[in-house]
Each structure stands twice: as C-alpha cells, then as structure tokens.
Protein backbone atom coordinates (compact mmCIF):
# COMPACT_ATOMS: atom_id res chain seq x y z
CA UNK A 1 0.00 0.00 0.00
CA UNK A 2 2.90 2.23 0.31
CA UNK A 3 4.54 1.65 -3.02
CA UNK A 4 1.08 2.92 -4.92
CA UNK A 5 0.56 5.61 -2.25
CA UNK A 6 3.94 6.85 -2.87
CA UNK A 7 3.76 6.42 -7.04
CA UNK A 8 0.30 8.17 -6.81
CA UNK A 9 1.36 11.40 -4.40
CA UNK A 10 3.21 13.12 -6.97
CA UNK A 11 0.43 12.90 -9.63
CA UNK A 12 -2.14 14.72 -6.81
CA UNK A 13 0.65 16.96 -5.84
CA UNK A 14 0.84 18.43 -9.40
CA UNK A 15 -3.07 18.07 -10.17
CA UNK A 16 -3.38 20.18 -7.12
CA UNK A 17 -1.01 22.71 -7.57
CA UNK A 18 -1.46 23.20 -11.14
CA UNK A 19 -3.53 26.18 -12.66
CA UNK A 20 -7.31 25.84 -13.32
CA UNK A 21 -8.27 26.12 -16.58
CA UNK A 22 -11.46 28.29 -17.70
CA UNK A 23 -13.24 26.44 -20.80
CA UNK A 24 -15.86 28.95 -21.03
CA UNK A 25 -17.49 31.97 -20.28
CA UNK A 26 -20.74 32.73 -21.05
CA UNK A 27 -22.67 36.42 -21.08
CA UNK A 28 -25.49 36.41 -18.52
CA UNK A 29 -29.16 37.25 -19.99
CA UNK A 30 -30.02 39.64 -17.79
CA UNK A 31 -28.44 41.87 -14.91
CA UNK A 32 -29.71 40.44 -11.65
CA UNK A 33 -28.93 37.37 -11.75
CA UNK A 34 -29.51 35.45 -8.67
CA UNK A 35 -30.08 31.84 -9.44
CA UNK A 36 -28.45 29.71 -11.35
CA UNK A 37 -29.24 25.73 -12.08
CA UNK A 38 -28.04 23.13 -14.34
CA UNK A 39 -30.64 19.99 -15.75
CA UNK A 40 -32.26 18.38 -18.48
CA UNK A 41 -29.32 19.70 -20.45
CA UNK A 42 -29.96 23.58 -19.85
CA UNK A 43 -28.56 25.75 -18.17
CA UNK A 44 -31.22 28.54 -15.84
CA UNK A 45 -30.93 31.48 -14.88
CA UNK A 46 -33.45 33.42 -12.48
CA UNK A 47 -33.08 37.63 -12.69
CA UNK A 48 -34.28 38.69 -9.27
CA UNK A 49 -35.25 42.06 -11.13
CA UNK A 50 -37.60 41.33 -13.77
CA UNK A 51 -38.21 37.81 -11.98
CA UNK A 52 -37.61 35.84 -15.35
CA UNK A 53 -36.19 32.31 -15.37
CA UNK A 54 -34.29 31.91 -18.45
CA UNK A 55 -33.31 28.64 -20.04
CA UNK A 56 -30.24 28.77 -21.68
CA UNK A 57 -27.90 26.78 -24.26
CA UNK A 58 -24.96 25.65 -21.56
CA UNK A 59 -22.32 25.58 -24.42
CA UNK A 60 -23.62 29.39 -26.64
CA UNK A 61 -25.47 31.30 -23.80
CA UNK A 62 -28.21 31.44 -26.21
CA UNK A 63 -31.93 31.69 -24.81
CA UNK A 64 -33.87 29.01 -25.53
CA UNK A 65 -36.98 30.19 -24.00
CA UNK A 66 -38.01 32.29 -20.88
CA UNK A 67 -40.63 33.40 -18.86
CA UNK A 68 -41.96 35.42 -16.14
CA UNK A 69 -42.26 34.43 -12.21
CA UNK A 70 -46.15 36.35 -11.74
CA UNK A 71 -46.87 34.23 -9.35
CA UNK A 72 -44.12 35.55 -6.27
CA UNK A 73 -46.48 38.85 -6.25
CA UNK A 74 -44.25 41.33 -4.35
CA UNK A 75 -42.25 38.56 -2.68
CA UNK A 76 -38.10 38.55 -4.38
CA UNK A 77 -37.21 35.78 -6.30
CA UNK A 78 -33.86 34.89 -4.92
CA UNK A 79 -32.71 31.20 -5.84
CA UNK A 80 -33.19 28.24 -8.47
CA UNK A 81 -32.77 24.50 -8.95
CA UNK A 82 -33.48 22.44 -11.14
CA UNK A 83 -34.79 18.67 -9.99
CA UNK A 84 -36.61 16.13 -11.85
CA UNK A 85 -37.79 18.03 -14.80
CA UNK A 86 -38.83 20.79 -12.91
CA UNK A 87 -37.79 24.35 -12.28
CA UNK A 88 -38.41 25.36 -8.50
CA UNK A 89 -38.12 29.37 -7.70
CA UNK A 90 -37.63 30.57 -4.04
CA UNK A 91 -38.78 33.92 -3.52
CA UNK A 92 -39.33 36.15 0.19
CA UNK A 93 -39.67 39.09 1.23
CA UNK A 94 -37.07 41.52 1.59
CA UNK A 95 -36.70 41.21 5.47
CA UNK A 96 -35.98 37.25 4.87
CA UNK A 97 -39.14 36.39 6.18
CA UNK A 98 -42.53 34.72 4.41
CA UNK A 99 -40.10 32.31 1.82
CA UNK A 100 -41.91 29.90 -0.69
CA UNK A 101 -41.14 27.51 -3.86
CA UNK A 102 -42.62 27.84 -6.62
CA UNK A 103 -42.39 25.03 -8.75
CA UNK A 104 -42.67 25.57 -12.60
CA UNK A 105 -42.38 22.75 -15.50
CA UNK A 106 -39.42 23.30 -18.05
CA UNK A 107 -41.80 25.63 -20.31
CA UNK A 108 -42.75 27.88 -17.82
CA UNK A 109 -45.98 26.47 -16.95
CA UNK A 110 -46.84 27.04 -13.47
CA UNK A 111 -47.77 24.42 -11.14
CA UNK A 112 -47.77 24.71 -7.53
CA UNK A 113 -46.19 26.81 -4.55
CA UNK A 114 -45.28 26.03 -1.06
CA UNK A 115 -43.96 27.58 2.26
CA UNK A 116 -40.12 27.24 2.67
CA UNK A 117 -40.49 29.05 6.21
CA UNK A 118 -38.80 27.12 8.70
C-alpha cells in the first residue's frame, strides 16, 4: 500500500497545484442574476429584477426560451434548482421572512407553490 501511495502522491501533488483552466465563459441574460441551475441539459438562470427564469444553451449562452415568475407577487425571487424536470423558484420578502417555492415545468408552466419558512 505504500509503493502505490507513494507512485500516486506526486500525480495529486501536481493536479493540485497546477492552474485551473477556464473552458468557457458565457454572457449572462439579464443583470440580476440570482439563481443559477443546471438539468435536463440547460442551463437557468433566475433575474431577481424582472423575476424571469431563463433557459439557456450551456455551451452558446443562447436563450432558448423564458418566462416570467407572476406568481411571487411582491415577494423577491432569490434562488433556483433544477430537480426532476422541474424548475423550482424561491422567492421572500425583503426582510428574509414569508419564503416559498414555486415550482414551474421546463416551459414555464406554473404548477404549484409552497412555504419554505422554517
């Protein structure tokens, strides 16, 4: 067990000194942004602003479709994941208080909300 540990340290030595390497950068959609998700081969995007969840092309940054959050009301959309084909939204108010999910399909279509409030 000691010969492979000591043939394998110098590999994770270098792989953990050496430099990361950036493969891509992509533009956001919008200037808020304040969730971000990866699924169903998409990357999205949720602008706490305008409260639009964007779906996105995870190698061009191209949007593939978005839509509007009408559903938080005055509550701030601040957080996205994506799970199981669906898109869930947390939104609150400003003071941190009154949090829910909103859970959307991967067109937009809205579907249900619940209390996050713990």
């Amino acid at each position: 067990m000691k010969i492979i540990l000591l043939l394998v340290l110098p590999f994770i030595v270098a792989v953990c000194l050496a430099d990361p390497v950036l493969d891509l950068t992509l533009t956001a959609p919008d200037g808020n942004i304040t969730g971000l998700g990866y699924g169903g081969g998409y990357l999205w995007a949720l602008d706490k602003t305008s409260k639009t969840v964007y779906k996105l092309d995870p190698l061009t940054g191209s949007i593939e479709h978005s839509w509007v959050c009408t559903q938080t009301g005055s509550k701030i959309p601040t957080g996205l994941t994506y799970m199981s084909g669906y898109i869930y939204v947390c939104a609150g108010t400003s003071s941190g208080t009154s949090a829910y999910g909103y859970m959307y399909n991967s067109t937009g279509g809205y579907i249900k909300n619940f209390s996050i409030d713990c």
